[in-house]
N, C-alpha and C. Protein backbone atom coordinates (compact mmCIF):
# COMPACT_ATOMS: atom_id res chain seq x y z
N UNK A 1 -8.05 99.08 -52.38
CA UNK A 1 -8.32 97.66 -52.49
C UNK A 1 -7.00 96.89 -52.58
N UNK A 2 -6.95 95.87 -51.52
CA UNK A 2 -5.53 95.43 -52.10
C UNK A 2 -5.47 94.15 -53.04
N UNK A 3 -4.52 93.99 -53.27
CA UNK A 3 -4.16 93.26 -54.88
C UNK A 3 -3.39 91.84 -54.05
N UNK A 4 -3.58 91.21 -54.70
CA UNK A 4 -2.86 90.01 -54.70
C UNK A 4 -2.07 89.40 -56.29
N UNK A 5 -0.62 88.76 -56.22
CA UNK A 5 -0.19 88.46 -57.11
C UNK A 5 -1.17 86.95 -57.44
N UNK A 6 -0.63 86.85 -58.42
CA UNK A 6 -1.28 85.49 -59.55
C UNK A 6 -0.67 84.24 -58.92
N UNK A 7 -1.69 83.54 -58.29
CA UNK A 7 -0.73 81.67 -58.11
C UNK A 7 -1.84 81.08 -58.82
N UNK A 8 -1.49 79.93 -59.18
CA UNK A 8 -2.13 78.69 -59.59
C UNK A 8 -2.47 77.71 -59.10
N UNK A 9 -3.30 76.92 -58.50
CA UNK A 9 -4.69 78.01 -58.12
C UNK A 9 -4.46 78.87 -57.20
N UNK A 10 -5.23 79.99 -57.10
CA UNK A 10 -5.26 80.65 -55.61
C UNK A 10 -6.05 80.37 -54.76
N UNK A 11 -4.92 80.09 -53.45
CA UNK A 11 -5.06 79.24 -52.19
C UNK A 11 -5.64 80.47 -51.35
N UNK A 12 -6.72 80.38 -50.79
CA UNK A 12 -7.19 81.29 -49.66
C UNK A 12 -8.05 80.26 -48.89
N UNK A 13 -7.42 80.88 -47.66
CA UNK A 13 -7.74 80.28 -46.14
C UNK A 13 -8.44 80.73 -45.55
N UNK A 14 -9.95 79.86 -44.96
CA UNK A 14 -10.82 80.41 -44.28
C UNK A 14 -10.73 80.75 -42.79
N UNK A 15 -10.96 81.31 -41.85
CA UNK A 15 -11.19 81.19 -40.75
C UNK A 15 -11.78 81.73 -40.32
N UNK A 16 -11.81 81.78 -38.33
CA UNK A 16 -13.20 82.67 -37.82
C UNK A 16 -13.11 81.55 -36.44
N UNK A 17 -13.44 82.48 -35.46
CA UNK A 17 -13.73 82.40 -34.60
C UNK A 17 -14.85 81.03 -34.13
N UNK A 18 -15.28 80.88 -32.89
CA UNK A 18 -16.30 79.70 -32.63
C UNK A 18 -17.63 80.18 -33.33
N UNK A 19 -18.14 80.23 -33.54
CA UNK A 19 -19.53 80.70 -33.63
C UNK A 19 -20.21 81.90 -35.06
N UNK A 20 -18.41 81.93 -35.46
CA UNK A 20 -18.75 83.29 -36.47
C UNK A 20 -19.22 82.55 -38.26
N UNK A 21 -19.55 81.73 -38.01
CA UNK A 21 -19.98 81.06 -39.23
C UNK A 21 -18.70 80.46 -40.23
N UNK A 22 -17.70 79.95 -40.15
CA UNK A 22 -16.55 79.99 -40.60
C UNK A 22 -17.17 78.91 -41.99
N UNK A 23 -18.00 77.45 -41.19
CA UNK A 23 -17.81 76.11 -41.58
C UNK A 23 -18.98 76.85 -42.71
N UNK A 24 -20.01 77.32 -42.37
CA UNK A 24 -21.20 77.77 -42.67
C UNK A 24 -20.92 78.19 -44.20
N UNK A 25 -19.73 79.53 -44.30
CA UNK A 25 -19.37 79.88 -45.44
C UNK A 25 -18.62 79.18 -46.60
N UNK A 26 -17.80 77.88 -45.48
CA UNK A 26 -17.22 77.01 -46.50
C UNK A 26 -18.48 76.17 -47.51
N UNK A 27 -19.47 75.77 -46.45
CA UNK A 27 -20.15 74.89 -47.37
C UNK A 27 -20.89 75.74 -48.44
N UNK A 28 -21.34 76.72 -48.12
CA UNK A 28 -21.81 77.83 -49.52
C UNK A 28 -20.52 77.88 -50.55
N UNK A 29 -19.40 77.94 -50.36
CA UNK A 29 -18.41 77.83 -51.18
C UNK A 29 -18.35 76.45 -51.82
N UNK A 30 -18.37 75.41 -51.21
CA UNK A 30 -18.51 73.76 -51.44
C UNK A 30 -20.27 74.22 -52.57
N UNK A 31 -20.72 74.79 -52.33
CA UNK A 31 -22.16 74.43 -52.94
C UNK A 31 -21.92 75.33 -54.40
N UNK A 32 -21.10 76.28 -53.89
CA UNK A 32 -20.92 77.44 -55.42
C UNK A 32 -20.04 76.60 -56.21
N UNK A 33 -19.61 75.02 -55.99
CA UNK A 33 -18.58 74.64 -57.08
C UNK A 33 -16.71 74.69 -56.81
N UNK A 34 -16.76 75.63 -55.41
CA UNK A 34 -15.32 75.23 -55.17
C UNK A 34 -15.07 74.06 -54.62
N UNK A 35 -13.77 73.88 -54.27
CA UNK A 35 -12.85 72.54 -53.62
C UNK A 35 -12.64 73.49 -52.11
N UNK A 36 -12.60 73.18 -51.54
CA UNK A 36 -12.43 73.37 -49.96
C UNK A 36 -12.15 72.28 -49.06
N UNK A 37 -10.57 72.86 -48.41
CA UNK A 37 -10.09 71.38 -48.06
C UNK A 37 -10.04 71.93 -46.20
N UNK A 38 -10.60 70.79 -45.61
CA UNK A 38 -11.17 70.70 -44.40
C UNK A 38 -10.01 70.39 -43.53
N UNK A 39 -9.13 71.43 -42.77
CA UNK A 39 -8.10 70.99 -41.96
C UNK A 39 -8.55 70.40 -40.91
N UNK A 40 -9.82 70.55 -40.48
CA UNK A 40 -10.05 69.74 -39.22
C UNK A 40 -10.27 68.27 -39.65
N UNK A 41 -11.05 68.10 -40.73
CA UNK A 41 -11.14 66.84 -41.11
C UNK A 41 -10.23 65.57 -41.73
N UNK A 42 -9.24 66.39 -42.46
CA UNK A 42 -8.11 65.88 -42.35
C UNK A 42 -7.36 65.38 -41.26
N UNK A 43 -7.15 66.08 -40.23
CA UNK A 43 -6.35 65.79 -39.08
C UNK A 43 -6.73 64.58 -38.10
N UNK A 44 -8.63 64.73 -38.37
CA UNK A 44 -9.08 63.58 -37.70
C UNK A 44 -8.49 62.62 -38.64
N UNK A 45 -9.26 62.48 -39.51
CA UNK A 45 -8.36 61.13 -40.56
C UNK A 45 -6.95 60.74 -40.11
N UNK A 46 -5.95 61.47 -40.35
CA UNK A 46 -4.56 61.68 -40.22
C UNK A 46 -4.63 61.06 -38.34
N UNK A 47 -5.28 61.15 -37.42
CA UNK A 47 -4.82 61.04 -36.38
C UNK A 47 -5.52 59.07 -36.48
N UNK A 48 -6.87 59.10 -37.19
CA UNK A 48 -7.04 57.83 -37.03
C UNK A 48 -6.47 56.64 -37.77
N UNK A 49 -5.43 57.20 -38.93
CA UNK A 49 -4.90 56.40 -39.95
C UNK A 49 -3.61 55.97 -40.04
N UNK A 50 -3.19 57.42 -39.93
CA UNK A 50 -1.59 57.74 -39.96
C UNK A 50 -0.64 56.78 -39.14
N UNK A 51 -0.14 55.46 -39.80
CA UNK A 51 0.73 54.88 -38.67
C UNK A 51 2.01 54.97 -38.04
N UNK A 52 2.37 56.71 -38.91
CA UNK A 52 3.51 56.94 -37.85
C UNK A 52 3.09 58.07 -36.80
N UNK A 53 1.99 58.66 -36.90
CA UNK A 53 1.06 59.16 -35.81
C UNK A 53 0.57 58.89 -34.90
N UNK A 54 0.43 57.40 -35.47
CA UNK A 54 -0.13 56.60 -34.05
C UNK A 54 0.75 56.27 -33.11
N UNK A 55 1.43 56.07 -33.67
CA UNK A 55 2.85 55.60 -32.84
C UNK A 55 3.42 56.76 -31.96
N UNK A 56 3.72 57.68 -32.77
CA UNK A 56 4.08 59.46 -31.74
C UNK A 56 2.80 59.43 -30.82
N UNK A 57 1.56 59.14 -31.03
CA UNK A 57 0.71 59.77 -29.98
C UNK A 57 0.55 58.32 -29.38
N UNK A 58 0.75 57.38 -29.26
CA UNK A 58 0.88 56.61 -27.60
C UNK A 58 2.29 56.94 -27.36
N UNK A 59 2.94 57.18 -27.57
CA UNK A 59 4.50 57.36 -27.26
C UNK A 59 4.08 58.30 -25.87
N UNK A 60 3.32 59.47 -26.42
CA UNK A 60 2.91 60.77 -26.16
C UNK A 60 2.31 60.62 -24.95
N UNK A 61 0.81 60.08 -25.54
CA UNK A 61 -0.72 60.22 -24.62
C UNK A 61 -0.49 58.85 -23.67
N UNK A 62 0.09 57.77 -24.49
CA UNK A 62 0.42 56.39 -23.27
C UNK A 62 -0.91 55.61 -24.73
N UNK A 63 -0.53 54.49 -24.72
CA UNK A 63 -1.03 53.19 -25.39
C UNK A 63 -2.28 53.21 -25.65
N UNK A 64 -2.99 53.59 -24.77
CA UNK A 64 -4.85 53.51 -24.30
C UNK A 64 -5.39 54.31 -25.39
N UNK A 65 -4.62 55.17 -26.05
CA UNK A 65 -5.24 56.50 -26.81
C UNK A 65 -5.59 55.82 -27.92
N UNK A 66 -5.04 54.81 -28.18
CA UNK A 66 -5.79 53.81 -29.22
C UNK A 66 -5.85 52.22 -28.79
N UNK A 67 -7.18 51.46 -28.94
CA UNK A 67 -7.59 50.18 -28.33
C UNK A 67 -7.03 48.87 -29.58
N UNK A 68 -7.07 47.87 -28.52
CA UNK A 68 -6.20 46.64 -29.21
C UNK A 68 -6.55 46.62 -30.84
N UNK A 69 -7.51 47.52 -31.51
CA UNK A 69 -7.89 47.13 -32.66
C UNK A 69 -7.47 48.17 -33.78
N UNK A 70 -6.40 49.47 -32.64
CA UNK A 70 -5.93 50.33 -33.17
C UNK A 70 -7.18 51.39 -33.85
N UNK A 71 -8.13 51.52 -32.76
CA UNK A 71 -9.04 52.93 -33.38
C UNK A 71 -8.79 53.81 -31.88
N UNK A 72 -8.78 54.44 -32.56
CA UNK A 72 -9.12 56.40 -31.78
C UNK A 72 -9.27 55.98 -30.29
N UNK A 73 -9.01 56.31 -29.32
CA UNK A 73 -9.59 56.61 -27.88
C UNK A 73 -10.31 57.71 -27.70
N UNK A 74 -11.46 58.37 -28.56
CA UNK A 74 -11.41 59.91 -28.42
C UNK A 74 -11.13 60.70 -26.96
N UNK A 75 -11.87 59.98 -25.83
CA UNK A 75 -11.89 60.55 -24.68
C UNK A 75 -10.68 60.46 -24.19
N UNK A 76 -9.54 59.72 -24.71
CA UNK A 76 -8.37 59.68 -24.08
C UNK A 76 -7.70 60.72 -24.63
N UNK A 77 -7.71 61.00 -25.87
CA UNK A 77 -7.07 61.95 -26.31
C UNK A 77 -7.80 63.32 -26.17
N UNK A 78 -8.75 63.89 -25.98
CA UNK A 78 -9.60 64.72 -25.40
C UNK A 78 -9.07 65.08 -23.92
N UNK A 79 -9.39 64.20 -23.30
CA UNK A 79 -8.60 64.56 -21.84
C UNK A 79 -7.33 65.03 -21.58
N UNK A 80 -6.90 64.39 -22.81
CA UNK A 80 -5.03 64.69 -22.81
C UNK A 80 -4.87 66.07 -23.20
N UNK A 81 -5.63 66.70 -24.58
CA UNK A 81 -5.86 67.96 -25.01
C UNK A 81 -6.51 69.18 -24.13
N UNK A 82 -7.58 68.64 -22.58
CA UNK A 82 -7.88 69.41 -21.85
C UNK A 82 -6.89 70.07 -21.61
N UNK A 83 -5.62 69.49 -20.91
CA UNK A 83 -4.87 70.21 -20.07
C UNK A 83 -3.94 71.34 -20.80
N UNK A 84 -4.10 71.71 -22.18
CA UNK A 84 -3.86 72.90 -22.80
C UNK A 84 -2.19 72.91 -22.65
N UNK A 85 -1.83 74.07 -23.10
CA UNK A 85 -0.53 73.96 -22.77
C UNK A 85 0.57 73.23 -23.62
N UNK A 86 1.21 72.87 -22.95
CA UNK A 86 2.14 72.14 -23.78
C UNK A 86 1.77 70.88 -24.45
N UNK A 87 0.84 70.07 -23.69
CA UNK A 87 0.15 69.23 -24.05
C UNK A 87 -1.29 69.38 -25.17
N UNK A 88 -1.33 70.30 -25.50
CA UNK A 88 -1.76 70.58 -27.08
C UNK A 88 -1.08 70.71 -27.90
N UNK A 89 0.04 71.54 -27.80
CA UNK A 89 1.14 72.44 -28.53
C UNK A 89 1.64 70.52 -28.88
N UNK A 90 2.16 69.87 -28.33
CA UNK A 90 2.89 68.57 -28.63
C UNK A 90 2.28 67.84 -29.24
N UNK A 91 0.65 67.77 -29.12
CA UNK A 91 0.22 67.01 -30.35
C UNK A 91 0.04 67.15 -31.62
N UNK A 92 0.15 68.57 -31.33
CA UNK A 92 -0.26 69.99 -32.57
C UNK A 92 0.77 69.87 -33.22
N UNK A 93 2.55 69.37 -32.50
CA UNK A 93 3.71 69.54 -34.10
C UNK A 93 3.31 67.75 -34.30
N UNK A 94 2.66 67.00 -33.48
CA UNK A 94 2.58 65.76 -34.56
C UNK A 94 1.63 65.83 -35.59
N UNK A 95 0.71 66.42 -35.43
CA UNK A 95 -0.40 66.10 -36.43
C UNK A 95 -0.34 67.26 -37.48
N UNK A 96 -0.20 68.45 -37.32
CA UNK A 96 0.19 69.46 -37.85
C UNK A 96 1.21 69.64 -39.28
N UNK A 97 2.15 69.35 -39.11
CA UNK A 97 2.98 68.95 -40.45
C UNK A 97 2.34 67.68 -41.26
N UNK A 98 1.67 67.03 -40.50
CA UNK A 98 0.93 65.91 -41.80
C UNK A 98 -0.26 66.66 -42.45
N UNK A 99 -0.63 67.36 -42.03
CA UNK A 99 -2.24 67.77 -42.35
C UNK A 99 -1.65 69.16 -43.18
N UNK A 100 -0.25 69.89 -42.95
CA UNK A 100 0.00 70.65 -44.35
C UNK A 100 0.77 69.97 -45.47
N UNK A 101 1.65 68.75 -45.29
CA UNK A 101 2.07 67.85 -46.11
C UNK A 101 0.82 67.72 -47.20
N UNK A 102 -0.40 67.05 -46.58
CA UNK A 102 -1.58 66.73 -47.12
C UNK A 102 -2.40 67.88 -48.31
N UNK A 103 -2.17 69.42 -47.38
CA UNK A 103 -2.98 70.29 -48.19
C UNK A 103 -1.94 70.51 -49.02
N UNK A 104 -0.74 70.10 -49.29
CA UNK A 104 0.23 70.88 -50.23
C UNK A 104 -0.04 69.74 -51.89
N UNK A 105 -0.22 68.86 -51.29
CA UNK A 105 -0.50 67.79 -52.53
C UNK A 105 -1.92 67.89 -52.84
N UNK A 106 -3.14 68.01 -52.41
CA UNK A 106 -4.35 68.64 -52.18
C UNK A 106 -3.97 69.69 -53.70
N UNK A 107 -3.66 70.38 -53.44
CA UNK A 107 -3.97 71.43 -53.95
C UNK A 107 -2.44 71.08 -55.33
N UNK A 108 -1.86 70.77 -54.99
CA UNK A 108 -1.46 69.84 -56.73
C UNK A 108 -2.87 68.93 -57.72
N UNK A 109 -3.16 68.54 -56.61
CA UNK A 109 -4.39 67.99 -57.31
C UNK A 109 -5.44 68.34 -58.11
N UNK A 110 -5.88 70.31 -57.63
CA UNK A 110 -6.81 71.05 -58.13
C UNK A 110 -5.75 71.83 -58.85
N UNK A 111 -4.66 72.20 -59.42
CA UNK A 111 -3.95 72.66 -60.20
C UNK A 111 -4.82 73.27 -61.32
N UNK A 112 -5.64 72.55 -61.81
CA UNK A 112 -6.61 73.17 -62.76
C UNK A 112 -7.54 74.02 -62.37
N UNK A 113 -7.81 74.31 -61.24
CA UNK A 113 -8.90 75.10 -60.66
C UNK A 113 -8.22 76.64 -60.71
N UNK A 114 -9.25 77.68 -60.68
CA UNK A 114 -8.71 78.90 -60.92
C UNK A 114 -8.48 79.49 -58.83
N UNK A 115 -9.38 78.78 -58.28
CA UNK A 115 -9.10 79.14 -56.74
C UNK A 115 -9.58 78.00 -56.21
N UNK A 116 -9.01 77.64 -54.87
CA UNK A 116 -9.26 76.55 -54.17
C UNK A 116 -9.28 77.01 -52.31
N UNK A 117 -9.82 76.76 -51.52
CA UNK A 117 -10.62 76.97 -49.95
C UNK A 117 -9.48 76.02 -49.18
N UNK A 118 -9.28 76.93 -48.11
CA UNK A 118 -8.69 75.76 -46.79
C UNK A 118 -9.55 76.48 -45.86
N UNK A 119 -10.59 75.42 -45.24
CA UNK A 119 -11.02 75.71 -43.87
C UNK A 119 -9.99 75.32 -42.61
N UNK A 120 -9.83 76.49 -42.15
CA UNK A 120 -8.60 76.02 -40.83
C UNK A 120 -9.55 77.09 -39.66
N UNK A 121 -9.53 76.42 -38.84
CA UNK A 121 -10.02 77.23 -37.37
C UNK A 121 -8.96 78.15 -36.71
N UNK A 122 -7.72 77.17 -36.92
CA UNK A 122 -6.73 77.89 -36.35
C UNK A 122 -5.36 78.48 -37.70
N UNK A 123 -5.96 79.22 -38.24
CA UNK A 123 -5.28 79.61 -39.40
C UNK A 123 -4.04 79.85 -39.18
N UNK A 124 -4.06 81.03 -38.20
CA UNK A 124 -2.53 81.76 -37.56
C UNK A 124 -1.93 81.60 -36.66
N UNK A 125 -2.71 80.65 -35.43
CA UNK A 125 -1.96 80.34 -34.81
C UNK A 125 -1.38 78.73 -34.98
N UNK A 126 -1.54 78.40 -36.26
CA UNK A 126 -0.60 76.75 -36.09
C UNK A 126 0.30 77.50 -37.72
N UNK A 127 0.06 79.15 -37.85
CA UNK A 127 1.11 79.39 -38.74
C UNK A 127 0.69 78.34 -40.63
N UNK A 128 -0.44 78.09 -40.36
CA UNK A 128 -0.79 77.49 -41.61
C UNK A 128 -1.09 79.07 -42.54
N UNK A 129 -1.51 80.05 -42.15
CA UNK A 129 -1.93 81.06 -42.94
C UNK A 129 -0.39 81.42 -43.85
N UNK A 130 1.03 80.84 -43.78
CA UNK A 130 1.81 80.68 -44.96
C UNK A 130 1.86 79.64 -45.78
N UNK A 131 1.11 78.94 -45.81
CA UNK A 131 0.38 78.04 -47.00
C UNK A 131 -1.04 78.49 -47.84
N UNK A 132 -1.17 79.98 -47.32
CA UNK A 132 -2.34 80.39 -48.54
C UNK A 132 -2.14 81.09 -49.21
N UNK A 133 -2.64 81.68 -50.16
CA UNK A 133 -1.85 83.25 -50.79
C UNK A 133 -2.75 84.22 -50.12
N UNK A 134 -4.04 84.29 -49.67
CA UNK A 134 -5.03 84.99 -49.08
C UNK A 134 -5.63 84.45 -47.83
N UNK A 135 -5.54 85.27 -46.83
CA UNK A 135 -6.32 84.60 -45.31
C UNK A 135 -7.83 85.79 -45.19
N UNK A 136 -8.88 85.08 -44.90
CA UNK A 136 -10.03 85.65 -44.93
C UNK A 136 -10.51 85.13 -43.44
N UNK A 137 -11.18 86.34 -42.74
CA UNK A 137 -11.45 86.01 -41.33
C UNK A 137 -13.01 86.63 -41.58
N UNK A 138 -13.55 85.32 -41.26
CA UNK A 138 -15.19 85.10 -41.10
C UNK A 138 -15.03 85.84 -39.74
N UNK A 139 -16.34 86.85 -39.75
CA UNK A 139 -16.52 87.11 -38.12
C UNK A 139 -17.94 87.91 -37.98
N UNK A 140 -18.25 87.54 -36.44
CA UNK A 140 -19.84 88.34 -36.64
C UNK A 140 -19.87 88.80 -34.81
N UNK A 141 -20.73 89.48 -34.75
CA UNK A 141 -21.07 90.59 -33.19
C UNK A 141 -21.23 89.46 -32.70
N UNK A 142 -20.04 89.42 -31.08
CA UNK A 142 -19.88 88.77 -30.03
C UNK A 142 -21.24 87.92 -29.63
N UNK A 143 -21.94 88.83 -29.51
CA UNK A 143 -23.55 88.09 -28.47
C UNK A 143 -24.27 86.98 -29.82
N UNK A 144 -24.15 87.70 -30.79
CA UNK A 144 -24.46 86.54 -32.08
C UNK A 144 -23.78 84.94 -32.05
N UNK A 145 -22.65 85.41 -31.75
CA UNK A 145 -21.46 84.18 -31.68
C UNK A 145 -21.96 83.50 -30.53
N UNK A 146 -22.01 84.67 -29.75
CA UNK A 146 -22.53 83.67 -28.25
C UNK A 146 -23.87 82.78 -28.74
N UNK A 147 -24.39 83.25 -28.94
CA UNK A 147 -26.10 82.67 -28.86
C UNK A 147 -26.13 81.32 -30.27
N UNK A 148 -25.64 81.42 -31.21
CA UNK A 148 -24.78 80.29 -31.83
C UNK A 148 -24.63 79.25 -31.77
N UNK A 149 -23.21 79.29 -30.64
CA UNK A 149 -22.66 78.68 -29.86
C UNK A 149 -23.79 77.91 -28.87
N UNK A 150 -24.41 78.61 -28.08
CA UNK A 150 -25.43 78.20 -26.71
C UNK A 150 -26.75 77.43 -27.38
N UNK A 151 -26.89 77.59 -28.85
CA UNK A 151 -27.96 76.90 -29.30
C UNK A 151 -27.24 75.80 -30.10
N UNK A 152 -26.22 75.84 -30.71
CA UNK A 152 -25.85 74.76 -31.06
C UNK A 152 -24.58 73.26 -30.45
N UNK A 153 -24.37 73.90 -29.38
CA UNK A 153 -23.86 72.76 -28.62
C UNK A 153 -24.77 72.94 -26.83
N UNK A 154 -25.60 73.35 -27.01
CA UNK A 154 -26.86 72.69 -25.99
C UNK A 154 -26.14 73.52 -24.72
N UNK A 155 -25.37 74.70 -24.69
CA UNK A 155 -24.22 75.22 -23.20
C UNK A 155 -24.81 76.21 -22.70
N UNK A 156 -24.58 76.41 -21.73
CA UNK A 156 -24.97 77.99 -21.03
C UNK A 156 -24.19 78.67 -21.62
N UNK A 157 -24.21 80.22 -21.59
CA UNK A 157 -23.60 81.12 -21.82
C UNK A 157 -21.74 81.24 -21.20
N UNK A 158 -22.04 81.14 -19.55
CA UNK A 158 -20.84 80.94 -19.41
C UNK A 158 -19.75 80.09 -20.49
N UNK A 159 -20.11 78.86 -20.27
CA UNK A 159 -19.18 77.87 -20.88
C UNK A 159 -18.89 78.54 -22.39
N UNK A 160 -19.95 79.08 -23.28
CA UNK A 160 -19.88 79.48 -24.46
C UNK A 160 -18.55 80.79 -24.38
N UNK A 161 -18.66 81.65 -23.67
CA UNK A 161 -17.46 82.56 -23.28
C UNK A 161 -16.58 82.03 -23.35
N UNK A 162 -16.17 81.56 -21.85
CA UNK A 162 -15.31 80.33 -21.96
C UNK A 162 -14.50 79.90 -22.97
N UNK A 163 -15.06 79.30 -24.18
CA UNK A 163 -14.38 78.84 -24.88
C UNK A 163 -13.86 79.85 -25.95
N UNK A 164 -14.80 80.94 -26.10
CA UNK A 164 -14.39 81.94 -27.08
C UNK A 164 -13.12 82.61 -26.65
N UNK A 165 -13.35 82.00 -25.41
CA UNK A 165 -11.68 83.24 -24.53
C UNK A 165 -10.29 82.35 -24.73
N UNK A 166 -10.77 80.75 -25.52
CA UNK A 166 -9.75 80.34 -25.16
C UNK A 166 -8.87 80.56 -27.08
N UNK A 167 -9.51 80.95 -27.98
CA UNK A 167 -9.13 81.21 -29.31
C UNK A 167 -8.30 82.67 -28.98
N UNK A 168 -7.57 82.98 -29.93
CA UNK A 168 -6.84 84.17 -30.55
C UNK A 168 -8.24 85.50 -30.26
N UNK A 169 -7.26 86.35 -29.98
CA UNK A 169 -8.27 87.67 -30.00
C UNK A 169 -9.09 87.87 -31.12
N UNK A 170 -9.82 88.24 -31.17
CA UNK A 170 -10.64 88.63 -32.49
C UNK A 170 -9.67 89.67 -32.92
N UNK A 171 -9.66 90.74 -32.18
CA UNK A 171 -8.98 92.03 -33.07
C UNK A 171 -7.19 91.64 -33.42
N UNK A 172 -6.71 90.19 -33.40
CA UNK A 172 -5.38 90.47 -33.42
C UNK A 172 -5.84 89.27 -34.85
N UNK A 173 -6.72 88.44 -34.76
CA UNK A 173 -7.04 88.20 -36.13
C UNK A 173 -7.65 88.96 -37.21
N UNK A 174 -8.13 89.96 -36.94
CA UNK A 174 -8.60 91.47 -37.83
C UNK A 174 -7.66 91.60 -38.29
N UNK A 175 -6.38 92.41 -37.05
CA UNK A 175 -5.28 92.37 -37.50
C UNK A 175 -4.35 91.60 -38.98
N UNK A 176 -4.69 90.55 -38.38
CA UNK A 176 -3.75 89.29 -39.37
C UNK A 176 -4.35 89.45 -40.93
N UNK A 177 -5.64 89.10 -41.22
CA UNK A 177 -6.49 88.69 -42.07
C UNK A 177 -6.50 89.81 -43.07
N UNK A 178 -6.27 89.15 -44.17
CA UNK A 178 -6.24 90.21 -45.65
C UNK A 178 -7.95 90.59 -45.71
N UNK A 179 -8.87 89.43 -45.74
CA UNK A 179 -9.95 89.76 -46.20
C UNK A 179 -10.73 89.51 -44.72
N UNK A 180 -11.79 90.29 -45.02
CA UNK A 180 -12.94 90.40 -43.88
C UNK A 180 -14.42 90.20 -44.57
N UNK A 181 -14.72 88.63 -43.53
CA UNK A 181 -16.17 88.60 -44.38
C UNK A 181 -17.17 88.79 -43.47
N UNK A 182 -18.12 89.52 -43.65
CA UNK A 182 -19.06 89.55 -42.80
C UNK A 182 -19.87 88.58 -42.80
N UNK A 183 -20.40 88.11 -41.34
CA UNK A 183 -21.29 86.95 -41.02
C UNK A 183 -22.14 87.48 -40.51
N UNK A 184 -22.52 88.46 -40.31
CA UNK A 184 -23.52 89.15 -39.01
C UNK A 184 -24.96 88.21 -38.73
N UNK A 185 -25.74 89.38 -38.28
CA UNK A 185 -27.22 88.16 -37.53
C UNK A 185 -28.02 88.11 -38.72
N UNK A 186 -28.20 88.30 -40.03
CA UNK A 186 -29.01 88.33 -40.89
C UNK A 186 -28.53 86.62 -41.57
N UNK A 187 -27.37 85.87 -40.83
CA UNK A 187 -26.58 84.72 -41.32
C UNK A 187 -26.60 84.75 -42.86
N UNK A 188 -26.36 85.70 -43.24
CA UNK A 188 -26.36 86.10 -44.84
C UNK A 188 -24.63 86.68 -45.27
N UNK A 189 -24.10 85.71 -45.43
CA UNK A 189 -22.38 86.10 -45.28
C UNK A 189 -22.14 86.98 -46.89
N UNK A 190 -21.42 87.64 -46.72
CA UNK A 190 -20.58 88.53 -48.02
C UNK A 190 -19.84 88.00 -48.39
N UNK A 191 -20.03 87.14 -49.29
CA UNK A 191 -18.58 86.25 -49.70
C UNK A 191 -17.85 87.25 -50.96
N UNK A 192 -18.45 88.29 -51.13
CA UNK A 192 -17.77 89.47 -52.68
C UNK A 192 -16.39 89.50 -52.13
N UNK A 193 -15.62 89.89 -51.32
CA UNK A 193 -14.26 89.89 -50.76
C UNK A 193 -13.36 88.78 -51.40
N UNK A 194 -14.14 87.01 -51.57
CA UNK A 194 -13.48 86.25 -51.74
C UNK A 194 -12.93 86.18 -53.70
N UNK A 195 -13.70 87.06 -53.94
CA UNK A 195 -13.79 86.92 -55.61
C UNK A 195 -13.56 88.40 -56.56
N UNK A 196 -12.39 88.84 -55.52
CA UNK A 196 -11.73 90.31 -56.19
C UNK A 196 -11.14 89.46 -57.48
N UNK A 197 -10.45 90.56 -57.75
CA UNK A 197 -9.47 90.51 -59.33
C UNK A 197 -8.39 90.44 -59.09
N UNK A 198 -7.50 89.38 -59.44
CA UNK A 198 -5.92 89.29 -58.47
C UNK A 198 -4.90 89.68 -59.62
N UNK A 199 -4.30 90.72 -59.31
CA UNK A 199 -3.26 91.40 -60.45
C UNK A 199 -1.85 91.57 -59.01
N UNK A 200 -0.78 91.05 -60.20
CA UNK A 200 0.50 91.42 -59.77
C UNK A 200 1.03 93.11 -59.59
């Protein structure tokens, strides 16, 4: 069993794949009484608020990405994020350092808490998994994920692939991830992993 040293609170980071129940387990965690801080939701905030963000992303995306009243273009910035590549990666170091700026004071805030949740989708690859003391990878059988996916955003199967192909390997996040929670088809997750005994 491995051990983890003592922080105050202890920071463990959720993640998981499209479809593997990631959000699912946070809110059972949100319902058991923890704090769980929402990197995706932050970032939206942060992209619709932030006024030196706004400024980097028309610099970036061009003016339109936000309208004379200064809200969101989503589809402009969506389109801009289609083309993958560098053109994710560039919006990703603007918004990215605000949204761990954010969880680092976040979690000054729960100082009193004995453990505290970061839901991140992309744990390891935006390198946030060195802002947790523990990374836990939600994951469940491929065709589960698929079927998920195909019932909850209305897609064929193809497209549902598709997008699963466009995340990190599963097995190189196995790899990464201290803890492994099972999500399988019974949607009955094992959260016991998240609530070992942490000795130095």
């Amino acid at each position: 069993m491995k051990r983890f040293a003592i922080h105050q609170p202890l920071k463990i980071g959720i993640t998981g794949g499209i479809g593997s129940g990631k959000s699912f387990v946070c809110r059972r965690l949100a319902a058991l009484g923890f704090s769980v801080f929402d990197c995706d939701v932050e970032a939206k905030r942060i992209i619709r608020g932030d006024s030196q963000v706004k400024t980097a992303l028309r610099s970036l995306v061009g003016d339109n990405v936000y309208d004379a009243d200064g809200r969101l273009q989503k589809a402009v910035l969506a389109a801009f994020l289609c083309r993958g590549g560098e053109s994710t990666a560039s919006v990703n170091r603007i918004v990215h350092p605000r949204v761990a700026l954010r969880f680092k004071e976040w979690v000054g805030e729960h100082a009193d808490e004995g453990r505290v949740f970061m839901e991140c989708a992309l744990l390891f690859e935006s390198g946030f998994d060195r802002l947790v003391d523990v990374s836990a990878l939600v994951y469940a059988p491929l065709e589960q994920r698929i079927r998920r996916v195909m019932q909850r955003d209305k897609i064929d199967r193809e497209t549902a692939l598709h997008w699963i192909s466009l995340q990190m390997d599963e097995e190189e996040k196995c790899r990464r991830a201290d803890l492994l929670i099972d999500n399988g088809s019974d949607g009955r997750p094992d959260l016991s992993p998240l609530f070992l005994q942490n000795n130095d």
